[in-house]
N, C-alpha and C. Protein backbone atom coordinates (compact mmCIF):
# COMPACT_ATOMS: atom_id res chain seq x y z
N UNK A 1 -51.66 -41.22 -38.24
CA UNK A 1 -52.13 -41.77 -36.98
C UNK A 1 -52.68 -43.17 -37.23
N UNK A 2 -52.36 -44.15 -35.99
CA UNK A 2 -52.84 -45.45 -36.43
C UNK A 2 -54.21 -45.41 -36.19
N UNK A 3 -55.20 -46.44 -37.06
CA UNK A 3 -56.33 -46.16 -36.57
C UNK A 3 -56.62 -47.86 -36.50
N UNK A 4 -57.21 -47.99 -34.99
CA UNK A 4 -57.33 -49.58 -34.89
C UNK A 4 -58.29 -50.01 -34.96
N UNK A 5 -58.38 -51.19 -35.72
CA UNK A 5 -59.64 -52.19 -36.00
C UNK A 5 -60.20 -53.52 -35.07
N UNK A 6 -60.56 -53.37 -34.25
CA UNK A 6 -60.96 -54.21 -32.88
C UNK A 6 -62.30 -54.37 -33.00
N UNK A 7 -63.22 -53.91 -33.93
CA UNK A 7 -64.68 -54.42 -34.38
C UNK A 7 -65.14 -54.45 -35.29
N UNK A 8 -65.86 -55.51 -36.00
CA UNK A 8 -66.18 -55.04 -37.39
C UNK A 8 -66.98 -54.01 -37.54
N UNK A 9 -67.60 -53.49 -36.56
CA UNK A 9 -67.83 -52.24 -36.92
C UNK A 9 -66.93 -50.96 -37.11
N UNK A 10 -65.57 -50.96 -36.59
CA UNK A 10 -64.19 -50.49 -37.17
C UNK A 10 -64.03 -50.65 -38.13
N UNK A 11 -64.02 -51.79 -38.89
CA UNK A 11 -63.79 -52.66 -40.40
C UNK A 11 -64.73 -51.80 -41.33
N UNK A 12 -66.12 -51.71 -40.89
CA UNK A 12 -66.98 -51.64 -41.73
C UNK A 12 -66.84 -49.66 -41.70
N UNK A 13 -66.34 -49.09 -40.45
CA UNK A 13 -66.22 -47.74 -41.36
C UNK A 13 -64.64 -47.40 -42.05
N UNK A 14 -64.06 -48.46 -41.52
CA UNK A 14 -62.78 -48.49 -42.54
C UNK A 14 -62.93 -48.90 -44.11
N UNK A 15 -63.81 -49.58 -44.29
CA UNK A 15 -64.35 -49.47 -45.98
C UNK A 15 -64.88 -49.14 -46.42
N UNK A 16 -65.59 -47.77 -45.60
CA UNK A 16 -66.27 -46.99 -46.12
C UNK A 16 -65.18 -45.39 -46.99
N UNK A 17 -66.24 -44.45 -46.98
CA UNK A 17 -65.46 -43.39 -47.87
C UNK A 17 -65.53 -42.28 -46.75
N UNK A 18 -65.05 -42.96 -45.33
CA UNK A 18 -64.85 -41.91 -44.09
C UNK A 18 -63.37 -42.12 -44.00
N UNK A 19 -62.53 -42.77 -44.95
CA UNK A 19 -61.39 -43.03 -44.69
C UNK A 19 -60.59 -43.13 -46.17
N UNK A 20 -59.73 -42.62 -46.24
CA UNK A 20 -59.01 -42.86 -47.54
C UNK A 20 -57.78 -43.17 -47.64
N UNK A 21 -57.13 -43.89 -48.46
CA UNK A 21 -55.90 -43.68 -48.57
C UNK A 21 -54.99 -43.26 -49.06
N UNK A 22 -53.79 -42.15 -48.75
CA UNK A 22 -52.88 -41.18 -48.98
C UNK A 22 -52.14 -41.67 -50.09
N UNK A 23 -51.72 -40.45 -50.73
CA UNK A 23 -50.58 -41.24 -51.86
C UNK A 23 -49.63 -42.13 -51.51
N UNK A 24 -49.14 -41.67 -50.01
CA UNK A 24 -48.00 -42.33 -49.40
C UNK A 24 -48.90 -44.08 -49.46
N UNK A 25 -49.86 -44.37 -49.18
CA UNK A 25 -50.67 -45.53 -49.66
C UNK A 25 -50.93 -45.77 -48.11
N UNK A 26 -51.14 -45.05 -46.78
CA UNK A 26 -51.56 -44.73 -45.59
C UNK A 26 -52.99 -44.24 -45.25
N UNK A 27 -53.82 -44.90 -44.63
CA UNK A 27 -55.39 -45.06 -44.23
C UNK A 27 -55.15 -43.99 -43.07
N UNK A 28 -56.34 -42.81 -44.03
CA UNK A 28 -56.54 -41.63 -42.99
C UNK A 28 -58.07 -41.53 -42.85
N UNK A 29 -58.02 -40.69 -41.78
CA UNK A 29 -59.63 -40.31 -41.61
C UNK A 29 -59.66 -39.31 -43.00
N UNK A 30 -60.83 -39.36 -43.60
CA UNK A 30 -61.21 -37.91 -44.71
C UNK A 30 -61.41 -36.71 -43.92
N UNK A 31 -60.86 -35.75 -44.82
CA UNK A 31 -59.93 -34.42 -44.14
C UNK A 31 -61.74 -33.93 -43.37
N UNK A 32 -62.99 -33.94 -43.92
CA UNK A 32 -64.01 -33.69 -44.17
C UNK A 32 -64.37 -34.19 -42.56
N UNK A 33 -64.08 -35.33 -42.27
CA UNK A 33 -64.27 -36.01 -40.70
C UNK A 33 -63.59 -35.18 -39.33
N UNK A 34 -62.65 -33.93 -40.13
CA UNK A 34 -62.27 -33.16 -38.85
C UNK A 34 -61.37 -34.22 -37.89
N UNK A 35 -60.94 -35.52 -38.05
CA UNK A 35 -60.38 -36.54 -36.88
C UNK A 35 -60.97 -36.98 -36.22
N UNK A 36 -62.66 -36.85 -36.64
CA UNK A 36 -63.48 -37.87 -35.91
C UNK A 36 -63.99 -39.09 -36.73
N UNK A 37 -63.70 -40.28 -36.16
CA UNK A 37 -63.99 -41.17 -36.80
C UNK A 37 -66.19 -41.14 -37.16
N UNK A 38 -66.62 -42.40 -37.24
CA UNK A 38 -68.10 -42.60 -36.94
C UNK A 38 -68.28 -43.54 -35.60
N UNK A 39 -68.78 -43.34 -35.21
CA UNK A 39 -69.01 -44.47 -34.21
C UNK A 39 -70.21 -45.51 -34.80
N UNK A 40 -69.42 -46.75 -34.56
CA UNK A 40 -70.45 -47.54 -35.53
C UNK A 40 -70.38 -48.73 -34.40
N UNK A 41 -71.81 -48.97 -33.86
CA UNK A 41 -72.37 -50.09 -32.85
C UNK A 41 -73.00 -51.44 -34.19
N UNK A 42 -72.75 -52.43 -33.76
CA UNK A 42 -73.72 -53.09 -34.59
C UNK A 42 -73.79 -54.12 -33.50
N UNK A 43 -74.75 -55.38 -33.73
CA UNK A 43 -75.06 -56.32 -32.63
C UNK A 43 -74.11 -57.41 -32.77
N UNK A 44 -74.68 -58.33 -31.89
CA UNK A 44 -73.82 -59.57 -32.26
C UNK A 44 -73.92 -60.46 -33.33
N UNK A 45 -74.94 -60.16 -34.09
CA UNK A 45 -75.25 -60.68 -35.45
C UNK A 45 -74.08 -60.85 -36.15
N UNK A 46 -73.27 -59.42 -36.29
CA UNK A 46 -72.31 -58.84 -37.09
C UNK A 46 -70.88 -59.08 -36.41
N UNK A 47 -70.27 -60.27 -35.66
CA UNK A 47 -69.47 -60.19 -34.88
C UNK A 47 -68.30 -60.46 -35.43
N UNK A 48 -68.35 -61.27 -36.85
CA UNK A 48 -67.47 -61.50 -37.69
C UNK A 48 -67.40 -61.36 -38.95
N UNK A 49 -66.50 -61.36 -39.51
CA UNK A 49 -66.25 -60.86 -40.95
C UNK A 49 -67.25 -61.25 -41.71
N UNK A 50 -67.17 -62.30 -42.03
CA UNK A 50 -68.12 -63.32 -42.67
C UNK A 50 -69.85 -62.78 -42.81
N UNK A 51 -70.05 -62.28 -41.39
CA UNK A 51 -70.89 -62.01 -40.91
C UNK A 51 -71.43 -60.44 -41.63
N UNK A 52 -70.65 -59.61 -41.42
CA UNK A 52 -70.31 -58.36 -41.61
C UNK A 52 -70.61 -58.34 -43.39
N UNK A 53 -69.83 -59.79 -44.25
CA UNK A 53 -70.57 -59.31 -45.66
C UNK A 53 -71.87 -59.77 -46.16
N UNK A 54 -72.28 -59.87 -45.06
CA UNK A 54 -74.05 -60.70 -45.35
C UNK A 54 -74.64 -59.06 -45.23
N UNK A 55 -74.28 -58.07 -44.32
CA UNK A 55 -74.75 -56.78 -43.84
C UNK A 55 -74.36 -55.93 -45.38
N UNK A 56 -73.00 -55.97 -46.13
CA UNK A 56 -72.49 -55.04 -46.56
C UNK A 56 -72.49 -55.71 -47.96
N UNK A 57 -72.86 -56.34 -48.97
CA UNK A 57 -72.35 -57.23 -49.71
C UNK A 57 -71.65 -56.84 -51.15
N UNK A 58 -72.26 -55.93 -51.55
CA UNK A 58 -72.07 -54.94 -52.47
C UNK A 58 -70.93 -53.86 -52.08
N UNK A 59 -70.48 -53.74 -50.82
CA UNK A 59 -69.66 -52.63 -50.41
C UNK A 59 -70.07 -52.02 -49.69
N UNK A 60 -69.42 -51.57 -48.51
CA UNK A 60 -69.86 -50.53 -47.12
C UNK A 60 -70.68 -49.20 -47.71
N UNK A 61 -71.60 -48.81 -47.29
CA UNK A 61 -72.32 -47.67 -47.80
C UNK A 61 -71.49 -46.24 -47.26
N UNK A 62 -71.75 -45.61 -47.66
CA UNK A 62 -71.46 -43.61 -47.36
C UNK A 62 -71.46 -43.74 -45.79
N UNK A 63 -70.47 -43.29 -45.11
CA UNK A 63 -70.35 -42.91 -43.89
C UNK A 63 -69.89 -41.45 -43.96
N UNK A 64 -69.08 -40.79 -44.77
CA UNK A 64 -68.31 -39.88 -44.72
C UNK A 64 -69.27 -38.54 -43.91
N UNK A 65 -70.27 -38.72 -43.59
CA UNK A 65 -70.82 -37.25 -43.35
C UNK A 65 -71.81 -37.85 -41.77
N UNK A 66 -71.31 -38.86 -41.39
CA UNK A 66 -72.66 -40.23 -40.66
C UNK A 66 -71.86 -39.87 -39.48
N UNK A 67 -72.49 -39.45 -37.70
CA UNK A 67 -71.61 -39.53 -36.67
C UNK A 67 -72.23 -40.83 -35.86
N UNK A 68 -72.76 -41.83 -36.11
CA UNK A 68 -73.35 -42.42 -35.29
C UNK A 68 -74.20 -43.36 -36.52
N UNK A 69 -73.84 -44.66 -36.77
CA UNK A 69 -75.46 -45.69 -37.50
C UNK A 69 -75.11 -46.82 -36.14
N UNK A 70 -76.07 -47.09 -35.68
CA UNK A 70 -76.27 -48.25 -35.05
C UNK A 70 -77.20 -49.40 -36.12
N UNK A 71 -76.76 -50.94 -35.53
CA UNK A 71 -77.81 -51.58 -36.79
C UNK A 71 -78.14 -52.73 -35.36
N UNK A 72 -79.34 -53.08 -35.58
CA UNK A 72 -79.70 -54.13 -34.46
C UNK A 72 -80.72 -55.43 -35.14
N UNK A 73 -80.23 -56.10 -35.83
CA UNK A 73 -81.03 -57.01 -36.47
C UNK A 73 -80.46 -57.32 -37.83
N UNK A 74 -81.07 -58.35 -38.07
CA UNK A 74 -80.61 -58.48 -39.73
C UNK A 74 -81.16 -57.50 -41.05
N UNK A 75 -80.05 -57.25 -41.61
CA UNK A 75 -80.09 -56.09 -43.03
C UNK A 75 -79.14 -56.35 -43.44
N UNK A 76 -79.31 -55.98 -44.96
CA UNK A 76 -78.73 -56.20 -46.17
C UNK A 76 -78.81 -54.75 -46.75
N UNK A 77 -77.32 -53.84 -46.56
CA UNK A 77 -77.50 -52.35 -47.07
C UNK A 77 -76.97 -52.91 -49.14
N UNK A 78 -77.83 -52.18 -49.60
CA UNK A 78 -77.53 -51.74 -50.47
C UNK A 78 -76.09 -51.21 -51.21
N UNK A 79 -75.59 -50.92 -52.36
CA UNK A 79 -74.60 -50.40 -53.06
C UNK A 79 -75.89 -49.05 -53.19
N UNK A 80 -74.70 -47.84 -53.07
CA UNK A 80 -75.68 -46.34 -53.49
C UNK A 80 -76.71 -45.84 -52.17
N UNK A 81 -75.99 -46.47 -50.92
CA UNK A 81 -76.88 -45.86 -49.53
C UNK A 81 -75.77 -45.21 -49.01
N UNK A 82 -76.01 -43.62 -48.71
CA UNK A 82 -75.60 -42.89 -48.41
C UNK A 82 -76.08 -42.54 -46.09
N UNK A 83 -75.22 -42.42 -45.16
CA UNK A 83 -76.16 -42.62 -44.38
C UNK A 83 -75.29 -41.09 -43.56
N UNK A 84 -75.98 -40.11 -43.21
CA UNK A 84 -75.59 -39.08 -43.07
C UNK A 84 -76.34 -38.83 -41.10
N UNK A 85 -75.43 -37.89 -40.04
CA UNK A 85 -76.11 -37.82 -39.14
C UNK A 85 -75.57 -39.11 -38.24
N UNK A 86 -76.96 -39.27 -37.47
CA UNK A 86 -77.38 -40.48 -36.99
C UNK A 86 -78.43 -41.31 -37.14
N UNK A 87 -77.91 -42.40 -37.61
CA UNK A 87 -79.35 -43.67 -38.34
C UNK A 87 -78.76 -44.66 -37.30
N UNK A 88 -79.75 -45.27 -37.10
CA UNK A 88 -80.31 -46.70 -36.44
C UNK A 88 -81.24 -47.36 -37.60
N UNK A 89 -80.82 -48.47 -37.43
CA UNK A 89 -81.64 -49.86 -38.52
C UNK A 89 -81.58 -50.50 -37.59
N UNK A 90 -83.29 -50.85 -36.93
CA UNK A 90 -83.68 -51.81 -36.40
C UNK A 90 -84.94 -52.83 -36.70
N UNK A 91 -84.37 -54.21 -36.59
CA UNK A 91 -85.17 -55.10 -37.36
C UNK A 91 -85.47 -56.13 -36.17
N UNK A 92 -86.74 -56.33 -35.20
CA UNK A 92 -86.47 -57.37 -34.37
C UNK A 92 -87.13 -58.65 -35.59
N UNK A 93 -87.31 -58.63 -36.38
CA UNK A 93 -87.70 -60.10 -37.14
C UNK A 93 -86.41 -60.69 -37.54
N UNK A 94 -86.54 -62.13 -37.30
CA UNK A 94 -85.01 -62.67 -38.01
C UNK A 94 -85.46 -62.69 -39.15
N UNK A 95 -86.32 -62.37 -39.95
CA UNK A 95 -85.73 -62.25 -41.69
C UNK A 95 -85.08 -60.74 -42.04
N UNK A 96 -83.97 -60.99 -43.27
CA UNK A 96 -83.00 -59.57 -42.76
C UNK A 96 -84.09 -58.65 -44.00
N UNK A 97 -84.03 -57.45 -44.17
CA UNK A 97 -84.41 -56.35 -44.27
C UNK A 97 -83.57 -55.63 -45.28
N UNK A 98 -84.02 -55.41 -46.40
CA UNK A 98 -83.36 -54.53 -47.21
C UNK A 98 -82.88 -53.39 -47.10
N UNK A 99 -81.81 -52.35 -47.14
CA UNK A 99 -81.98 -50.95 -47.33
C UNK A 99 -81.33 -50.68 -48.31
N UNK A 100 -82.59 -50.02 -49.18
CA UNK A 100 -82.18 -49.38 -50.98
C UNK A 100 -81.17 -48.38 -50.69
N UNK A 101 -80.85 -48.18 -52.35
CA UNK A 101 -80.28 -47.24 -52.08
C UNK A 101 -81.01 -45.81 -51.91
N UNK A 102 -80.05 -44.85 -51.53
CA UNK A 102 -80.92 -43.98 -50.75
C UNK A 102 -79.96 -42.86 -49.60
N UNK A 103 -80.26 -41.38 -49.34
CA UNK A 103 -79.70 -41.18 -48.42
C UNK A 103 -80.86 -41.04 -47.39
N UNK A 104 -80.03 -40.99 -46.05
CA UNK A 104 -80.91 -41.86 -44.95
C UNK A 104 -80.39 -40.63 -43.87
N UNK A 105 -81.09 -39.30 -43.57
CA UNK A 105 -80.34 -38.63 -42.43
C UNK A 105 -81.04 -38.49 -41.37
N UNK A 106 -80.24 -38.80 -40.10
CA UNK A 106 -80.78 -38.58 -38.71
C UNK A 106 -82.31 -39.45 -38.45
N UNK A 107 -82.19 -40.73 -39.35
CA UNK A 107 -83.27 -41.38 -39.64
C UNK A 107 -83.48 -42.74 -38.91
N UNK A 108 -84.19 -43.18 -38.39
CA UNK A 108 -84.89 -44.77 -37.84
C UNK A 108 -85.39 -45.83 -38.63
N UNK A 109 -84.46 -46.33 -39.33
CA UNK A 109 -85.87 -47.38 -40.35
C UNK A 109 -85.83 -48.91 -39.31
């Protein structure tokens, strides 16, 4: 099934480990996701790529088990953040905000 990328928040759970790719070398949802993707909101901070590796820099964190992260402000996730459930990262300060590594479930930081 095609799966389309129309936000970087598409992008960003497409490089995560909610998606893999088949021997055939074809991007699937992980069998584990049941055919549901994550729904991933982020603001306009994150509107472009560029943008998107200031958020991710090290590599998209753990979505595979995540139905919902919203992010509203500037952050800088970590390599080794696992984000399970539903998390929101909200930062109204413009300086961006670390998140260690760490798993993070059904959590508000």
């Amino acid at each position: 099934r095609f799966a389309p990328v129309k936000t970087t928040g598409d992008l960003l759970a497409l490089k995560s480990d909610a998606y893999e790719v088949t021997p055939e070398h074809c991007v699937t949802l992980a069998p584990e996701r049941k055919g549901v993707p994550p729904i991933i909101k982020l603001d306009g901070s994150y509107k472009f790529c560029d943008q998107l590796a200031t958020l991710i820099p090290d590599g998209a964190p753990s979505l595979l088990r995540c139905t919902k992260l919203t992010v509203e402000g500037p952050f800088v996730i970590e390599s080794g953040v696992v984000f399970q459930g539903e998390v929101k990262l909200i930062n109204p300060s413009d300086q961006p905000r670390t998140v260690p590594a760490g798993v993070y479930k059904d959590a508000t930081l």
